[in-house]
C-alpha atoms as a PDB file:
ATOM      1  CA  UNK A   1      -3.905 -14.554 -17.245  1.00  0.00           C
ATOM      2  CA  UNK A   2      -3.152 -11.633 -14.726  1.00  0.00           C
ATOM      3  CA  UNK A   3      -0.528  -8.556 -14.620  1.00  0.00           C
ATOM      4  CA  UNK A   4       1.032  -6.788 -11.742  1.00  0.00           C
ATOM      5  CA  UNK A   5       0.058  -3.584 -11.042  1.00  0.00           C
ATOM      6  CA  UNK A   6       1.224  -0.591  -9.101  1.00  0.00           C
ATOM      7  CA  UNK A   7      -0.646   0.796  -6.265  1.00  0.00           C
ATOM      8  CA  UNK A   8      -0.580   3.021  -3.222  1.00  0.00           C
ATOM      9  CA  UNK A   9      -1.525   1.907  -0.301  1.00  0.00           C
ATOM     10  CA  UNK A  10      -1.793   3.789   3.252  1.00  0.00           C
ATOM     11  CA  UNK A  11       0.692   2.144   5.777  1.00  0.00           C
ATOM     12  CA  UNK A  12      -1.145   0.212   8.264  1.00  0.00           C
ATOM     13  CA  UNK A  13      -0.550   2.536  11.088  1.00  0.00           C
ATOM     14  CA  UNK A  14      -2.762   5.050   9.104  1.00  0.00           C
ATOM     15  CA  UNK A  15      -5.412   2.982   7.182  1.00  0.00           C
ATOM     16  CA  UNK A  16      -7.992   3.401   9.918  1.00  0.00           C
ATOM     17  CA  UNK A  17      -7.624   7.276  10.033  1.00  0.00           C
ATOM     18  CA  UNK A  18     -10.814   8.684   8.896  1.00  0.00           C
ATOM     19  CA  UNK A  19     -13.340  11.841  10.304  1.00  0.00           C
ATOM     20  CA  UNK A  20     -16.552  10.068  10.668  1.00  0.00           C
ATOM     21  CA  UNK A  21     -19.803  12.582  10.334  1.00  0.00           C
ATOM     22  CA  UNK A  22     -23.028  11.186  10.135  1.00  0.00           C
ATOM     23  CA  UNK A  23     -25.289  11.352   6.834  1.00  0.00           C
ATOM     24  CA  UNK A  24     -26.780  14.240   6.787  1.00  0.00           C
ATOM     25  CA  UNK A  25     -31.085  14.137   7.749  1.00  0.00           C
ATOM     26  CA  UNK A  26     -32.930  15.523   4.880  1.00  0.00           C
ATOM     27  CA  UNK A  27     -35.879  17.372   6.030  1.00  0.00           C
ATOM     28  CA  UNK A  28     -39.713  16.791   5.059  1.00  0.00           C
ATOM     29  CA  UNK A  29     -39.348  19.235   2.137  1.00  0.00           C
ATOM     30  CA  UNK A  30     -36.295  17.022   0.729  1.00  0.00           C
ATOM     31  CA  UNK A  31     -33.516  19.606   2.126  1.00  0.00           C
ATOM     32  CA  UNK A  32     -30.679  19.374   4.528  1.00  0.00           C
ATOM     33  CA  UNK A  33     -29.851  21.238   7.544  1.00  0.00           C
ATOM     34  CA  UNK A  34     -26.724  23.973   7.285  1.00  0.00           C
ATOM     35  CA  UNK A  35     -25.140  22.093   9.717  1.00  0.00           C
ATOM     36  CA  UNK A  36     -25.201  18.971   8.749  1.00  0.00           C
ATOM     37  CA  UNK A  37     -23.881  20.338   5.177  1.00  0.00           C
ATOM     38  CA  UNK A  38     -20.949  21.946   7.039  1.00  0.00           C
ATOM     39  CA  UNK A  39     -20.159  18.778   8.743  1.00  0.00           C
ATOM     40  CA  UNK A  40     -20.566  16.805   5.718  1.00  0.00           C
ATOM     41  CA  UNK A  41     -18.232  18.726   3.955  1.00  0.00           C
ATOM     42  CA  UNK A  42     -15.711  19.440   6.600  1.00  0.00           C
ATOM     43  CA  UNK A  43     -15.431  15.579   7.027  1.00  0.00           C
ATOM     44  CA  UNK A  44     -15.158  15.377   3.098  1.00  0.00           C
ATOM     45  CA  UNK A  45     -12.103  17.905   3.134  1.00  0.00           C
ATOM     46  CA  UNK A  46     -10.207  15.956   6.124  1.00  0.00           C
ATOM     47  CA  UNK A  47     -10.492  12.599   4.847  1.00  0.00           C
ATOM     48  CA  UNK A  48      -9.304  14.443   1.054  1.00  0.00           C
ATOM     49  CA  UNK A  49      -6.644  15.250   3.204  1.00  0.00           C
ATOM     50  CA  UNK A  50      -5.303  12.472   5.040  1.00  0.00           C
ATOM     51  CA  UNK A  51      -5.316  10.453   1.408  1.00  0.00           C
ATOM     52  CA  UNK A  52      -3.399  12.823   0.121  1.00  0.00           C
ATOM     53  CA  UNK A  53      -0.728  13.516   3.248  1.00  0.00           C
ATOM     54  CA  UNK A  54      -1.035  10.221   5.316  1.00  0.00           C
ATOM     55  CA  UNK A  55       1.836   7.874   5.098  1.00  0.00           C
ATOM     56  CA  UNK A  56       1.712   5.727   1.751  1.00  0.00           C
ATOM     57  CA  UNK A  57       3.909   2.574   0.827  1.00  0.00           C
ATOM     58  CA  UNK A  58       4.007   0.986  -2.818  1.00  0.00           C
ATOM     59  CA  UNK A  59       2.477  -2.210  -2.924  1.00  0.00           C
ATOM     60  CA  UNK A  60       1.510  -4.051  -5.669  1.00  0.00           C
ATOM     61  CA  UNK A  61      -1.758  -5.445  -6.594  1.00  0.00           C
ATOM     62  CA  UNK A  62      -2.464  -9.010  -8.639  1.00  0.00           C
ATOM     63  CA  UNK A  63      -5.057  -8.080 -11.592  1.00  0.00           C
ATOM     64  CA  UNK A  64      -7.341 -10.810 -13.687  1.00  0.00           C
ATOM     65  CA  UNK A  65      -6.892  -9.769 -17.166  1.00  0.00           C
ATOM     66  CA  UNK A  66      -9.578 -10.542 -18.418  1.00  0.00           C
ATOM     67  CA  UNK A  67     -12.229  -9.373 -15.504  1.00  0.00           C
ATOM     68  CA  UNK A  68      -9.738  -6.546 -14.118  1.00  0.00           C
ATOM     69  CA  UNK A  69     -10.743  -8.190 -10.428  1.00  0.00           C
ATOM     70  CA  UNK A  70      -7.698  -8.156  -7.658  1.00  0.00           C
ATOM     71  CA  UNK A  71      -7.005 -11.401  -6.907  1.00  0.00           C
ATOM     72  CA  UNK A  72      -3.808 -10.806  -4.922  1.00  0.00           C
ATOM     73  CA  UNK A  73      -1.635  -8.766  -3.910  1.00  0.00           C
ATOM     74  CA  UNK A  74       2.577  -8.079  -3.556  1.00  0.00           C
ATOM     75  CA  UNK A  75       3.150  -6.486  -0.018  1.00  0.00           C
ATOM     76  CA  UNK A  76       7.163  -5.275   0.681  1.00  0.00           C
ATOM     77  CA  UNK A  77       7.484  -5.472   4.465  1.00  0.00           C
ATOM     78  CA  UNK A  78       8.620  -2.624   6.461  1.00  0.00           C
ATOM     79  CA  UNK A  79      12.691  -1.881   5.930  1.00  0.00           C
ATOM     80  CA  UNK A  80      12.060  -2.818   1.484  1.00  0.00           C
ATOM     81  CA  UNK A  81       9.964  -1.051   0.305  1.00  0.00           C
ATOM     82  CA  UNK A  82      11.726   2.245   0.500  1.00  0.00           C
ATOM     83  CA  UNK A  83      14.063   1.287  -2.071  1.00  0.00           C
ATOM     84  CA  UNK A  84      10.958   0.779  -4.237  1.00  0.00           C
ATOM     85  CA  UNK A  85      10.013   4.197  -4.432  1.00  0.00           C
ATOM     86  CA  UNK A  86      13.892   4.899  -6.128  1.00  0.00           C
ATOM     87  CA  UNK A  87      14.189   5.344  -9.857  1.00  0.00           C
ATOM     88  CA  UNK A  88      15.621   2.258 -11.223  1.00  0.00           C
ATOM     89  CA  UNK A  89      18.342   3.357 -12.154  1.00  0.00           C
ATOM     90  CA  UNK A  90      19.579   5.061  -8.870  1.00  0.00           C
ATOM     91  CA  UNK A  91      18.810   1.364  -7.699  1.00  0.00           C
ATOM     92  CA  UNK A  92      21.508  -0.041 -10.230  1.00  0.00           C
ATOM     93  CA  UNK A  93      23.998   2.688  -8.537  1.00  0.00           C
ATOM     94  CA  UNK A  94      23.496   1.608  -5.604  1.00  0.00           C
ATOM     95  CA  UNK A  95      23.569  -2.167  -5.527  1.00  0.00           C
ATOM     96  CA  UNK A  96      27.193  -1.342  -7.815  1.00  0.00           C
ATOM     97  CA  UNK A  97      28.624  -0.535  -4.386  1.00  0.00           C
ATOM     98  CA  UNK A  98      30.981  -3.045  -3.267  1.00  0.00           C
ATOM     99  CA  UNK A  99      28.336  -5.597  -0.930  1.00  0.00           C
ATOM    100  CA  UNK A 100      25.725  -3.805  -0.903  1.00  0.00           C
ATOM    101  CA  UNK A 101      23.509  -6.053  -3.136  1.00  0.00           C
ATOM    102  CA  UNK A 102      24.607  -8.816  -0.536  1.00  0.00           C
ATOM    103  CA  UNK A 103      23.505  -6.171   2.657  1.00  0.00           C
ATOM    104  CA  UNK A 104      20.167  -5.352   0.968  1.00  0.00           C
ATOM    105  CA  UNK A 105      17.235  -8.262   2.070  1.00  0.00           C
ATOM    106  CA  UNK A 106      13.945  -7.828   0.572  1.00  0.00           C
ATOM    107  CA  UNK A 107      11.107  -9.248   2.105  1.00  0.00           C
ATOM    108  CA  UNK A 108       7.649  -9.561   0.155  1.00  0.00           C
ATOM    109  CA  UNK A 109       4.232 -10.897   1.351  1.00  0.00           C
ATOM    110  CA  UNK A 110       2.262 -12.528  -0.730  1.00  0.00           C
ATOM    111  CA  UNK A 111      -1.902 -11.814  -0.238  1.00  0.00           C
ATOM    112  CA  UNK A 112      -4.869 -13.302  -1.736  1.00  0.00           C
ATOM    113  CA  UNK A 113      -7.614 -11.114  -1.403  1.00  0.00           C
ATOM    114  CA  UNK A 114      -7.859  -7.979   0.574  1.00  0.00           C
ATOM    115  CA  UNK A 115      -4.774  -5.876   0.703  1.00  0.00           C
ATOM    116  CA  UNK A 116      -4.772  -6.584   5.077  1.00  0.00           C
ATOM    117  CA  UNK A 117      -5.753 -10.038   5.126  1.00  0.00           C
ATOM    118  CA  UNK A 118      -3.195 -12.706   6.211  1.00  0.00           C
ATOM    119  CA  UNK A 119       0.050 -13.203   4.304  1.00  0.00           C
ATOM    120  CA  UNK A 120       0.053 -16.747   2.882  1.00  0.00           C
ATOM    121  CA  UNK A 121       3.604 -16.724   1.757  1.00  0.00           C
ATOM    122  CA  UNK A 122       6.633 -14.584   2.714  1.00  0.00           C
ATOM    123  CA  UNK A 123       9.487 -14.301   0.622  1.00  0.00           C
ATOM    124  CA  UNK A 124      12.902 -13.010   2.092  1.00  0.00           C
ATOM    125  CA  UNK A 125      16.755 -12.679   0.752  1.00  0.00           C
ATOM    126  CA  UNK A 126      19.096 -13.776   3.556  1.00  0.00           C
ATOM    127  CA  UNK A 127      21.717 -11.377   4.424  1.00  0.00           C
ATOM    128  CA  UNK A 128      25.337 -12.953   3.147  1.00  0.00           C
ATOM    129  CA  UNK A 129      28.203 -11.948   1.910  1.00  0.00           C
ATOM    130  CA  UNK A 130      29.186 -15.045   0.557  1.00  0.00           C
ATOM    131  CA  UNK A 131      26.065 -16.699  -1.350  1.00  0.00           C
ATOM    132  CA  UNK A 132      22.451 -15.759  -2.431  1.00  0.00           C
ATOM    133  CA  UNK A 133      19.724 -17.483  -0.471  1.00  0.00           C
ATOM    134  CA  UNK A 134      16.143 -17.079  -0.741  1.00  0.00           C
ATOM    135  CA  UNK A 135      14.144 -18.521   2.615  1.00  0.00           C
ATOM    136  CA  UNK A 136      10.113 -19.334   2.020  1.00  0.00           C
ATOM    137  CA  UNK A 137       8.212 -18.847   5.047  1.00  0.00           C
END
């Protein structure tokens, strides 16, 4: 029915950082100022730019399988998703230290929709050294 998919997504902070130029004003003839080709293209190279260096996170997105539409996505919250960019098996080191599987909290929003719309369910690991919880907000 649907498959999870990976997918980089600019942290919020960053997902409004764009150079806005106006569309360049063809001319009677059908042609386009220099200057508004210059600024065209200088905004083109920026925003190139700011995909490529701006702060990313990994989210994951919620496919339809049979229409390939987004129905949802997977969102780790600030503090988990780091470990998600770690090979998995650099993970499985990791969590072999003594506690640290029971240090390490995930937290993962659940989204229907568009990637920043409202969470409509958060999923979090309680910090504890002696049992595993999971608390559903």
């Amino acid at each position: 029915m649907a498959f999870v998919d990976k997918y980089w997504a600019r942290m919020e902070e960053f997902r409004n950082l764009r150079a806005e130029t106006a569309e360049p004003v063809r001319k009677s003839d059908g042609t386009v100022s220099v200057g508004d080709f210059i600024s065209a293209y200088a905004a083109s190279t920026v925003n190139n730019e700011l995909d490529r260096k701006a702060p990313k996170r990994l989210v994951y997105r919620v496919m339809d399988k049979e229409h390939g539409e987004v129905l949802g996505w997977i969102v780790p919250s600030r503090g988990t998703g780091w470990l998600d960019f770690l090979p998995y098996s650099t993970r499985q080191k990791i969590f072999s230290l003594p506690f640290a599987s029971r240090i390490y909290a995930p937290s993962y929003e659940f989204k229907i929709g568009d990637l920043y719309s409202p969470a409509v369910l958060r999923l979090q690991k309680e910090r504890d050294l002696l049992y595993n919880s999971i608390v559903v907000f």
